[in-house]
C-alpha atoms as a PDB file:
ATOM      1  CA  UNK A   1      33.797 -29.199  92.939  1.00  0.00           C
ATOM      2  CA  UNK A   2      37.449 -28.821  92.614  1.00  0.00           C
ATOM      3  CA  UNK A   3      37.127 -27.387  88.929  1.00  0.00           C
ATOM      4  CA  UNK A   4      34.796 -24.077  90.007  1.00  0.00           C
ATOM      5  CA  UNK A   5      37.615 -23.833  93.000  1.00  0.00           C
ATOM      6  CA  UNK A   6      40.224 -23.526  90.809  1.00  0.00           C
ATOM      7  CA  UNK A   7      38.218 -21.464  88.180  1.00  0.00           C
ATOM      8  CA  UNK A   8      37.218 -18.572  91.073  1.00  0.00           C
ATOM      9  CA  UNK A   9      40.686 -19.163  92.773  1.00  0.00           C
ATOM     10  CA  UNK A  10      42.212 -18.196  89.252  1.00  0.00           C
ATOM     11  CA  UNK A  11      40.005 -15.200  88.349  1.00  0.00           C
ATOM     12  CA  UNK A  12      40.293 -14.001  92.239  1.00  0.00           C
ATOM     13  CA  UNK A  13      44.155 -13.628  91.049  1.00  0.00           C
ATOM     14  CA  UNK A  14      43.562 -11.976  87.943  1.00  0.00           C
ATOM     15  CA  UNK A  15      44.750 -14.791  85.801  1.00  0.00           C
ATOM     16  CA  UNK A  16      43.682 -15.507  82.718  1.00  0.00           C
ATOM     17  CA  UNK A  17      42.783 -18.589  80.728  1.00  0.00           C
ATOM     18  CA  UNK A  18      44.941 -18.469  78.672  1.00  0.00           C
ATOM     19  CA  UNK A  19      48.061 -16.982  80.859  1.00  0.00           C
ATOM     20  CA  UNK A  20      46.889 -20.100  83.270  1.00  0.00           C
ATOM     21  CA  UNK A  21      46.890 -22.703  79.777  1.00  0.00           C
ATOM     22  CA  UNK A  22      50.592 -20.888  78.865  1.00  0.00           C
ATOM     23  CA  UNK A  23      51.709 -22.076  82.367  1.00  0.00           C
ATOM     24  CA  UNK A  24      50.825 -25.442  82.376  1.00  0.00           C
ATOM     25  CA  UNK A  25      51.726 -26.012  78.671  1.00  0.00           C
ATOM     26  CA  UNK A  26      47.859 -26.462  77.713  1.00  0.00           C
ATOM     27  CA  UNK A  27      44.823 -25.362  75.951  1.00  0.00           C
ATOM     28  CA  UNK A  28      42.381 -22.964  77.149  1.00  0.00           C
ATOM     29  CA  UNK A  29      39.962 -25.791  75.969  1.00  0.00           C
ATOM     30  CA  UNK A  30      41.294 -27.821  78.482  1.00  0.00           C
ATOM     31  CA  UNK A  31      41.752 -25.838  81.065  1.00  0.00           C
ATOM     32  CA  UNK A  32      38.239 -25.086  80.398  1.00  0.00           C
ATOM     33  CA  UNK A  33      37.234 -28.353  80.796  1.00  0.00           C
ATOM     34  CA  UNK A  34      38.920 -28.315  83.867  1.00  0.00           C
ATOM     35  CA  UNK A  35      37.037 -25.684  85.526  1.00  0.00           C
ATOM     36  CA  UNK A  36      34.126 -27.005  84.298  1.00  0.00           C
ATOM     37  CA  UNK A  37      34.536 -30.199  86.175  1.00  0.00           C
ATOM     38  CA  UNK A  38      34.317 -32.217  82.625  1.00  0.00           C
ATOM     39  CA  UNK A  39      37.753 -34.386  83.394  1.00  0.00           C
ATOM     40  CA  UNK A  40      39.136 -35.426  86.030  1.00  0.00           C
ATOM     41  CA  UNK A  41      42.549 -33.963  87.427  1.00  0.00           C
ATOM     42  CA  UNK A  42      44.990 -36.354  88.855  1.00  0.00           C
ATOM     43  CA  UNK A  43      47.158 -35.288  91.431  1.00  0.00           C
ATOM     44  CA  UNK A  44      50.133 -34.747  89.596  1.00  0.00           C
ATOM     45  CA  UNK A  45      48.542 -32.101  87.479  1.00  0.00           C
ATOM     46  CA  UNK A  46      46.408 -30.849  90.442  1.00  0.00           C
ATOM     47  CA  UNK A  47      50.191 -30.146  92.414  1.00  0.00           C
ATOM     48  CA  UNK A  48      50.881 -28.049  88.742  1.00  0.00           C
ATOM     49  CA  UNK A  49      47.906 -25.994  88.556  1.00  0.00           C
ATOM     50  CA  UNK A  50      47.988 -25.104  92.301  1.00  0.00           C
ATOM     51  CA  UNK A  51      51.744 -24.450  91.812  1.00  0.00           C
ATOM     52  CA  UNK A  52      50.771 -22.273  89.032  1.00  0.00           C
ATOM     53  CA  UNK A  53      48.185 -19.767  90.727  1.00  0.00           C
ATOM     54  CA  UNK A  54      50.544 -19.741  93.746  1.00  0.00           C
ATOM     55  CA  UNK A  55      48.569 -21.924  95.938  1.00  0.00           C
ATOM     56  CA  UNK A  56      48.888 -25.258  97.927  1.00  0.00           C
ATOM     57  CA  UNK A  57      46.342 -28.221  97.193  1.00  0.00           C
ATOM     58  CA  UNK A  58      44.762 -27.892 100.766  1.00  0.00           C
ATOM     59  CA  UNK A  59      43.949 -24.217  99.943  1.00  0.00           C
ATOM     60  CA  UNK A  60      42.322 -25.433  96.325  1.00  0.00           C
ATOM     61  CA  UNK A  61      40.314 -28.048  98.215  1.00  0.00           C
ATOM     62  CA  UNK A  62      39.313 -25.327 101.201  1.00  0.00           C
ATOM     63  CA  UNK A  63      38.649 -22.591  99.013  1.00  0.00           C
ATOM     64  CA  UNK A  64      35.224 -21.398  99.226  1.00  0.00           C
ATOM     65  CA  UNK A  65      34.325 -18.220  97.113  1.00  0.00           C
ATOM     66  CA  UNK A  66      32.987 -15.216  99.511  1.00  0.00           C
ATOM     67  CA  UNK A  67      31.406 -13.380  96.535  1.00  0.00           C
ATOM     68  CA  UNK A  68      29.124 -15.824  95.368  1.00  0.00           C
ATOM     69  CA  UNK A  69      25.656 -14.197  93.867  1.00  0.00           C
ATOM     70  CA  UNK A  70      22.331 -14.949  95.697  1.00  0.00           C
ATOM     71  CA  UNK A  71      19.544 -15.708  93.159  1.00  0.00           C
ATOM     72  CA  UNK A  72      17.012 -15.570  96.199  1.00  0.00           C
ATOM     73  CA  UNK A  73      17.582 -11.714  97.705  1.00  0.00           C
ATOM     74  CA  UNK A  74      19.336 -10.181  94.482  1.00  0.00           C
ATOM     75  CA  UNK A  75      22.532  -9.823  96.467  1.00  0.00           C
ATOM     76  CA  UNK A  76      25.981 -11.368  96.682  1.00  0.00           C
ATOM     77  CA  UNK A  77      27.742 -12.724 100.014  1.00  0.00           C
ATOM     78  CA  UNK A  78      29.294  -8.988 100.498  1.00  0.00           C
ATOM     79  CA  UNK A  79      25.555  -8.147 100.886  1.00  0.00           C
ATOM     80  CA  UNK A  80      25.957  -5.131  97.275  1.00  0.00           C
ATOM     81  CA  UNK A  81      22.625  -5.114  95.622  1.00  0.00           C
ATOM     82  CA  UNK A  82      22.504  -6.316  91.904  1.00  0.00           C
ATOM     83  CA  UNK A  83      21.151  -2.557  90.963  1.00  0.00           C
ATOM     84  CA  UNK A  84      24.527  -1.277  92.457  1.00  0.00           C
ATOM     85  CA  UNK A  85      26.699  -3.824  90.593  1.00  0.00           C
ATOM     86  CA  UNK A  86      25.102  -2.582  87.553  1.00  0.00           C
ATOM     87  CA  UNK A  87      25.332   0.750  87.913  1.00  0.00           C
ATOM     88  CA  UNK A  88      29.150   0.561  88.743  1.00  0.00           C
ATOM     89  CA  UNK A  89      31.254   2.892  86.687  1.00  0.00           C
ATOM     90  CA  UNK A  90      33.651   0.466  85.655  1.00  0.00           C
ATOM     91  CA  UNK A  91      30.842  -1.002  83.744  1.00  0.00           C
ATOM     92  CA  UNK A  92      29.677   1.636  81.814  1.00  0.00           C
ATOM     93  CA  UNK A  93      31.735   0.528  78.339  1.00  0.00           C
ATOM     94  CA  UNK A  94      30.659  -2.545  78.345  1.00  0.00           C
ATOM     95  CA  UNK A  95      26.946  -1.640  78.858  1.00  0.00           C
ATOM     96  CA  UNK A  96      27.493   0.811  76.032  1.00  0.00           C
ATOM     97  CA  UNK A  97      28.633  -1.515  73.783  1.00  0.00           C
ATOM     98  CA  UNK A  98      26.256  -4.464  74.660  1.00  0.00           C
ATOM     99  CA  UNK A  99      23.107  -2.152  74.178  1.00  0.00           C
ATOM    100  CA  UNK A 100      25.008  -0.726  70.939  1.00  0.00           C
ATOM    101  CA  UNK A 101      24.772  -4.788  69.972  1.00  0.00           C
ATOM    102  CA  UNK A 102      21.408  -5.337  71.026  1.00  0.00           C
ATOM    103  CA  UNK A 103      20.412  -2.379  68.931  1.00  0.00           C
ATOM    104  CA  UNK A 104      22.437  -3.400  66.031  1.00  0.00           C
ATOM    105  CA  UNK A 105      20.729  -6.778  66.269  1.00  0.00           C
ATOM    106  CA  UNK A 106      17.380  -5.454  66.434  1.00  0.00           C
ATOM    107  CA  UNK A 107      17.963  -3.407  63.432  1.00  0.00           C
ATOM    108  CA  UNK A 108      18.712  -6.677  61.705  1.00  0.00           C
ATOM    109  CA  UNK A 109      15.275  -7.982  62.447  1.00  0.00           C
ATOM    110  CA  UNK A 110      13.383  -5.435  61.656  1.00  0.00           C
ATOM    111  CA  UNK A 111      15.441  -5.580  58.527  1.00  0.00           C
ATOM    112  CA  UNK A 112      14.669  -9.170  57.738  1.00  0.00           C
ATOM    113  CA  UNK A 113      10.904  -9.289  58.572  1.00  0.00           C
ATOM    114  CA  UNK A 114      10.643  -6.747  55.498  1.00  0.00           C
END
């Protein structure tokens, strides 16, 4: 669906939500709903957001994401293994701090079944 296009075409480019929502004089809510299909985009607005992540309509309505994750073989189109996603470096921090939040949270129920 045009919405998930847009959505992978925008985080392809490194754009954010809210940098995208700045440049079309919207919400991130909206856009939002936008990539998630939810409304539906008329043309004019379609020309605007492909205008905005540097693209033409055609190339919105082509676009088919190449690194799209395989729930059947644990691997994505590039053919990486989900163990050596995981274990890539630039993920280490935020592995840190989600197990230091799963820890904290644990803490909280042991704390509350006393």
């Amino acid at each position: 669906m045009i919405g998930h296009k847009i959505r992978s075409i925008r985080m392809k480019k490194g754009i954010s939500v809210l940098a995208l929502a700045d440049a079309l004089g919207l919400t991130k809510q909206a856009i939002g709903r936008i990539e998630r299909n939810e409304v539906d985009i008329s043309y004019e607005n379609l020309k605007t957001i492909s205008d905005s992540l540097g693209v033409s309509i055609p190339d919105i309505e082509d676009y088919e994401d190449t690194n799209t994750f395989n729930i059947y073989n644990n691997t994505n189109s590039q053919d990486h293994s989900l163990v050596d996603f995981f274990n890539d470096p630039k993920l280490k921090d935020t592995q840190a701090i989600l197990q230091a939040i799963l820890e904290n949270q644990k803490e909280i129920i042991k704390l509350l079944k006393k």
